[in-house]
Protein backbone atom coordinates (compact mmCIF):
# COMPACT_ATOMS: atom_id res chain seq x y z
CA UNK A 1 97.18 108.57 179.02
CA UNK A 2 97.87 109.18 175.34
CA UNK A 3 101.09 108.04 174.13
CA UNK A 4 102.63 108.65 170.78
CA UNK A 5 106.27 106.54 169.84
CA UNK A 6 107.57 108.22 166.89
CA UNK A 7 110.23 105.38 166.25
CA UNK A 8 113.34 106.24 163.72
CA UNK A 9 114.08 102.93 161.94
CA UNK A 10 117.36 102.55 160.00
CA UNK A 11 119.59 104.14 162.63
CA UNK A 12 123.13 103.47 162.18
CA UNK A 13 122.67 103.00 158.10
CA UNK A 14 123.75 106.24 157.33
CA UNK A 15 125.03 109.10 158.39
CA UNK A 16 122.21 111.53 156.92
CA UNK A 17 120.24 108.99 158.98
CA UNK A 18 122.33 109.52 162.22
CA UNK A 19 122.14 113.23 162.05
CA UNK A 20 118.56 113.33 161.70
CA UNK A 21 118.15 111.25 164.48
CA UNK A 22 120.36 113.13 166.53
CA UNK A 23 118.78 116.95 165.44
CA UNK A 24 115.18 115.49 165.93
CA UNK A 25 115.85 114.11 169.45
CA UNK A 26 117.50 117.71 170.30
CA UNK A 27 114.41 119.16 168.65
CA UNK A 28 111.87 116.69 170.94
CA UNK A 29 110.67 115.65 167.68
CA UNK A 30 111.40 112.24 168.32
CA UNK A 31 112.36 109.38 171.79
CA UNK A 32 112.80 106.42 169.69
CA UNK A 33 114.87 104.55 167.52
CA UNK A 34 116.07 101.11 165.87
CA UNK A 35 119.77 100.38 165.42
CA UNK A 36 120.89 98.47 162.79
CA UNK A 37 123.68 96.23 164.37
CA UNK A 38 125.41 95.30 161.05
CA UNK A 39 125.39 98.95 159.21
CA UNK A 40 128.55 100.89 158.84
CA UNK A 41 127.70 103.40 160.86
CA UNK A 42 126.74 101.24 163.98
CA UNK A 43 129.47 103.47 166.18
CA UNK A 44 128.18 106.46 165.18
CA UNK A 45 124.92 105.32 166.21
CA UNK A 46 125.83 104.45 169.15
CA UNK A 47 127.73 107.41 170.42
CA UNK A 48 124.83 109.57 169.47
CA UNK A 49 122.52 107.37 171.54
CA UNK A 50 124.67 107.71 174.79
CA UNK A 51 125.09 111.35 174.39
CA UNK A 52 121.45 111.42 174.14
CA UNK A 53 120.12 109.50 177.16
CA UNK A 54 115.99 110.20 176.72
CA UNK A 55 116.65 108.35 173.28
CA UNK A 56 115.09 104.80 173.63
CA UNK A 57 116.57 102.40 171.36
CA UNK A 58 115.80 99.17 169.87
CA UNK A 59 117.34 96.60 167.92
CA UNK A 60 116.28 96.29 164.11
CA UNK A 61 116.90 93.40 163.20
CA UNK A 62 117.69 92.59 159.86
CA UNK A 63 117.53 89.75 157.62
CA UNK A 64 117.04 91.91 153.87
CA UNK A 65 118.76 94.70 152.33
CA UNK A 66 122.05 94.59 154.96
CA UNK A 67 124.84 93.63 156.15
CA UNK A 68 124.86 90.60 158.02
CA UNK A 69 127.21 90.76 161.96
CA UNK A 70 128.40 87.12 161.37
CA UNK A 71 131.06 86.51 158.16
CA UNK A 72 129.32 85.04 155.59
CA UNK A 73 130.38 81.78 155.70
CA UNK A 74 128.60 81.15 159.29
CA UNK A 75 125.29 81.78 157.80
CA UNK A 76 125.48 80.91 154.03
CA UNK A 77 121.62 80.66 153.29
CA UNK A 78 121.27 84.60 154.47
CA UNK A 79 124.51 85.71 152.88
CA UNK A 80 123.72 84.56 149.55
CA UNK A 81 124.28 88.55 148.08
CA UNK A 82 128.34 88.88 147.83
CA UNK A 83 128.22 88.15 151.69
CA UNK A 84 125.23 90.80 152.06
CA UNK A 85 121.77 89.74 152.52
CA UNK A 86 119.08 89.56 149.83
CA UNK A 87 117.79 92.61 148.55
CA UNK A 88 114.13 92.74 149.71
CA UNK A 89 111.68 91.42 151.40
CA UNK A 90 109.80 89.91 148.04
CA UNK A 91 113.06 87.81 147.42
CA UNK A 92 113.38 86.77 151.24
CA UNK A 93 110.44 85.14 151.16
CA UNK A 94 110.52 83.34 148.21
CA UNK A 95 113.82 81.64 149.49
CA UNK A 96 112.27 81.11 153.23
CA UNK A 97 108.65 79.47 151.63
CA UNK A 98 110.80 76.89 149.54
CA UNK A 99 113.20 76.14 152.00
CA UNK A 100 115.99 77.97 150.75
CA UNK A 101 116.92 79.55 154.35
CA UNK A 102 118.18 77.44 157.34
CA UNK A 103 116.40 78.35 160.43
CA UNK A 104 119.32 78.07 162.37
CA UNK A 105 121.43 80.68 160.23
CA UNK A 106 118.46 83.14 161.11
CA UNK A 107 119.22 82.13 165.19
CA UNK A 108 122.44 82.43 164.77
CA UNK A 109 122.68 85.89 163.08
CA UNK A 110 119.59 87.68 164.65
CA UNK A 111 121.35 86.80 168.66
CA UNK A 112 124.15 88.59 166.93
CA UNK A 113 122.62 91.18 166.31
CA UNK A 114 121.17 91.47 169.34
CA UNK A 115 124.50 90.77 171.46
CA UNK A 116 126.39 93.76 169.34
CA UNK A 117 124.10 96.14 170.63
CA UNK A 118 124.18 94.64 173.95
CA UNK A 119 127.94 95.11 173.64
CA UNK A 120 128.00 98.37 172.64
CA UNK A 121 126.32 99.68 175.77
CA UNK A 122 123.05 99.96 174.65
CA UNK A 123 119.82 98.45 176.48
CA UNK A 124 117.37 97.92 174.15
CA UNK A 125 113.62 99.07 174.81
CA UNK A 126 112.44 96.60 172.04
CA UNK A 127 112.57 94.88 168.89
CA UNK A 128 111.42 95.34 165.45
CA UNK A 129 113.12 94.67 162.45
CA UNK A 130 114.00 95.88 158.50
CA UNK A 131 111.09 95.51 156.27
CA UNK A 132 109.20 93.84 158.85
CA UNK A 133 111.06 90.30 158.38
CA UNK A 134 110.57 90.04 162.17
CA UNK A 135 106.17 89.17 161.96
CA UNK A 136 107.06 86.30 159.73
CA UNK A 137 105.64 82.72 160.87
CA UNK A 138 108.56 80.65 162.35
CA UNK A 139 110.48 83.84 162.56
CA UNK A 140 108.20 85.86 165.25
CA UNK A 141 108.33 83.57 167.47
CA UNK A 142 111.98 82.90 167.74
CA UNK A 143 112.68 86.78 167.62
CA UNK A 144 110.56 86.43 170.84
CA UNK A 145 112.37 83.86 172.49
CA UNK A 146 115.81 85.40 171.29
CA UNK A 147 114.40 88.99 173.18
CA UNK A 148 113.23 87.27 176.22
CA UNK A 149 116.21 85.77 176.66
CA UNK A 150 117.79 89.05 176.41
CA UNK A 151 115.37 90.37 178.57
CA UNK A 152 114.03 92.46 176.23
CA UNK A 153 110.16 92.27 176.32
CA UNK A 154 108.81 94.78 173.77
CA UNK A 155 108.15 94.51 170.42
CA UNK A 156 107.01 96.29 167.63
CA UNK A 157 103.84 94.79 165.80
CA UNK A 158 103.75 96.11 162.34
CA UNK A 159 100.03 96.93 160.49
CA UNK A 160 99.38 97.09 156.93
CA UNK A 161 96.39 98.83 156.99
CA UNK A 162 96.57 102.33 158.23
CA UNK A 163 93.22 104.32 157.42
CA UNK A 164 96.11 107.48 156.42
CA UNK A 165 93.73 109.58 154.39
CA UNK A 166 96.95 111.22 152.72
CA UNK A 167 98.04 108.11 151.25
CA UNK A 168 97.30 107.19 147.33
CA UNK A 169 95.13 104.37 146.84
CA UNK A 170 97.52 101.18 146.19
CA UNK A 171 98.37 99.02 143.23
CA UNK A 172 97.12 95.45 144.04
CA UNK A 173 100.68 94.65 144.74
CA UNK A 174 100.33 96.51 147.73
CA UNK A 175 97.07 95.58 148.84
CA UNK A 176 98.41 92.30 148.60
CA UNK A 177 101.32 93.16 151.26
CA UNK A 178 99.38 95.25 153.21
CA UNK A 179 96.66 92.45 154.19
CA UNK A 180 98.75 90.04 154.68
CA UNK A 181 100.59 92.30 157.31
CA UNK A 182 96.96 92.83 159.11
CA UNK A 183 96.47 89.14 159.46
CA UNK A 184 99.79 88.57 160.43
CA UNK A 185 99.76 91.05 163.04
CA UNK A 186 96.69 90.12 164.87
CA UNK A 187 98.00 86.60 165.17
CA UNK A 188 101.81 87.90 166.36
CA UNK A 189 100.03 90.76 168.85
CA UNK A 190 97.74 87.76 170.37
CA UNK A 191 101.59 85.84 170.65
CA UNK A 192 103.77 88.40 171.63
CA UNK A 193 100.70 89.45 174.82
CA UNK A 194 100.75 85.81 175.87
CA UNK A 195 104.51 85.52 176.57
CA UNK A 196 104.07 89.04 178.30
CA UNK A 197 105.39 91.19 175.95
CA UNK A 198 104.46 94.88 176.02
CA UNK A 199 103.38 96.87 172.28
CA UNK A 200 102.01 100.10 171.11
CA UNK A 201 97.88 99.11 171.26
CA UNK A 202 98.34 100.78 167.45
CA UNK A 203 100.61 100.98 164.53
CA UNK A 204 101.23 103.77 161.40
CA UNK A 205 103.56 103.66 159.01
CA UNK A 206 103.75 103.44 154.90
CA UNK A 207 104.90 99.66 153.95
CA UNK A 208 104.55 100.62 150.38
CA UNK A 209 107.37 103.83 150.73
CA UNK A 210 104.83 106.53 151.59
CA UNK A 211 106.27 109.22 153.77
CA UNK A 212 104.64 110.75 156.92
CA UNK A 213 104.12 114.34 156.49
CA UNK A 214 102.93 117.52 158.95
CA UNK A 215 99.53 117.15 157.53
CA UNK A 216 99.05 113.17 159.03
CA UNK A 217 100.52 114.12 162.33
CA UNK A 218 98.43 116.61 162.69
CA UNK A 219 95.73 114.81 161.46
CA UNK A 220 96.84 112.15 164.04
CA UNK A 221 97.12 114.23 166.89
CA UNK A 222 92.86 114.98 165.64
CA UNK A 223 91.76 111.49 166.15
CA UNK A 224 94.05 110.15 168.72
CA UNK A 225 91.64 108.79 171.59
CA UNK A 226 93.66 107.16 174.48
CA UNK A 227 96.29 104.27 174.75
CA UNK A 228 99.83 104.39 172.54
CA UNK A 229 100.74 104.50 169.10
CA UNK A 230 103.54 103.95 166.98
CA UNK A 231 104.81 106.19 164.18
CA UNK A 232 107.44 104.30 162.20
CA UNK A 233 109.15 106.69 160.16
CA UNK A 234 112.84 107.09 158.21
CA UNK A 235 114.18 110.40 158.75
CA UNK A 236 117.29 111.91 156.87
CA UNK A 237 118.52 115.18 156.53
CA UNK A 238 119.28 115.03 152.54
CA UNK A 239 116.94 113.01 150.15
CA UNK A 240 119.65 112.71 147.17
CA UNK A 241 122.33 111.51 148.44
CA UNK A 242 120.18 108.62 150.93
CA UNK A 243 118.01 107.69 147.58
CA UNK A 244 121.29 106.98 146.05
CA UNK A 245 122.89 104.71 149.10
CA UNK A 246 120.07 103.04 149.85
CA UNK A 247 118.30 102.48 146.58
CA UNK A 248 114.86 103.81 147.97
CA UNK A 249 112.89 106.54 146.58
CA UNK A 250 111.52 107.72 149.77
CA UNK A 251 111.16 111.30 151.20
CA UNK A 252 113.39 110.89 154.27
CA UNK A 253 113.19 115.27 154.58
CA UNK A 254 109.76 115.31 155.32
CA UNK A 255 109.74 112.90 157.69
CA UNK A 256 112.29 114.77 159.43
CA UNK A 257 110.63 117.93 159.11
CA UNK A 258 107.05 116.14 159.88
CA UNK A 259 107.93 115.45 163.42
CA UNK A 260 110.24 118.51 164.23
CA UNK A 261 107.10 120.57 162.79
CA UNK A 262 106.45 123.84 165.22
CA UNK A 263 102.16 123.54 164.67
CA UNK A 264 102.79 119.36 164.77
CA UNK A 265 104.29 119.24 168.47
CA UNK A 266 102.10 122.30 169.37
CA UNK A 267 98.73 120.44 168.59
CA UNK A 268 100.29 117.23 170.19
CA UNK A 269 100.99 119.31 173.20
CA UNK A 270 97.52 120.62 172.99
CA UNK A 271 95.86 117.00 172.81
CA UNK A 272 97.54 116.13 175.76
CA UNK A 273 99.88 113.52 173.76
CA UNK A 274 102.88 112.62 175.10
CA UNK A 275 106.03 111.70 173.10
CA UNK A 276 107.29 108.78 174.79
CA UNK A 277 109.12 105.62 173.47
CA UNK A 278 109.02 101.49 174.04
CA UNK A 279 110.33 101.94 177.43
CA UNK A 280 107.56 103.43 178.63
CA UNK A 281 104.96 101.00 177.56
């Protein structure tokens, strides 16, 4: 059985985001998503999800770049940004390696997030999480335990080396994130599969701000051999306007129009792929 989980991350950040969710599910484009719990458009989210029941959604939780669920005050080493988190994930963990962050504020804020969308009427298929705070050491394994307890028991194990023959050769900068995402997954994936938790066997997605285009799917659809894979991927309908909110030059229109592609789920189809998301794992 090949299995392909294109996952939407950012759902619930914006409503460019929303929409694009919403017109690739209707377009079979994509079956998954993340939710961000503390985002303005949370609701929104959520209402599109329930209209759209063969959407699986997860919970991304976020610790960077956000809005935090609990008032600012209850977690005071996370909310350090005019009651908003810190802006990336280079500042994040310069606080967390010298002890700047409490681990209980991360607890306390991450089973938030996690209860709102419980709350809301949502059962999660998994976890991941906003610039891939969640594969941290000393954070993995509580976002494990939090899930479990939650009964939650998939989660996504983000890769930092791809082999995407469309993507630019990086700056050392890059490299530098990129490897230590490899390491970190094989020692989270060896974790996460001995508390009997359930992940894609592989992982794509541009840490660095790349976007997925028609060309890599269909490329991907090429060399895809058995098993599952994730596709983590940021779709939006206008690029302007979500550049602007979100402070991230990123194509979000050609990811949309990557996976919605005619010739992309035609080849997929052909390759005997099957667009799934965490739930079936």
């Amino acid at each position: 059985m090949k299995k392909l989980i294109v996952n939407a991350d950012d759902f619930g950040r914006q409503p460019l985001i929303n929409q694009a969710v919403a017109e690739a599910v209707d377009k079979k484009g994509v079956l998954s998503a993340s939710l961000m719990a503390g985002e303005p458009y949370f609701a929104e989210a959520v209402e599109i999800a329930q209209k759209r029941p063969q959407l699986g959604v997860g919970v991304h939780l976020t610790l960077v770049d956000g809005r935090p669920v609990l008032p600012a005050e209850e977690i005071p080493t996370l909310a350090v940004n005019e009651g908003c988190f810190l802006p990336d994930h280079g500042a994040f963990v310069k606080h967390y390696v010298q002890g700047k962050i409490a681990h209980e504020d991360i607890e306390r804020e991450l089973a938030a997030q996690l209860d709102k969308v419980l709350q809301a009427g949502i059962t999660p298929t998994h976890v991941d999480s906003h610039q891939h705070m969640h594969m941290l050491p000393g954070i993995f394994p509580l976002v494990l335990k939090l899930a479990a307890e939650r009964g939650i028991k998939r989660v996504r194990i983000s890769r930092g080396i791809y082999g995407n023959p469309f993507t630019p050769w990086p700056g050392i900068g890059d490299l530098v994130g990129k490897f230590g995402l490899e390491t970190l997954s094989w020692l989270d994936r060896r974790q996460a599969k001995a508390q009997g938790f359930a992940c894609p066997d592989n992982f794509v997605g541009q840490v660095a701000g790349g976007a997925v285009s028609a060309d890599f799917m269909k490329e991907l659809a090429e060399d895809f051999t058995a098993g599952s894979v994730e596709v983590m991927l940021h779709p939006g309908l206008e690029n302007a306007p979500l550049i602007k909110a979100t402070g991230w030059q990123h194509d979000y229109e050609a990811e949309f129009h990557a996976v919605c592609d005619a010739d992309v789920q035609e080849k997929l189809s052909r390759k005997g792929i099957l667009l799934s998301n965490f739930g079936d794992l």
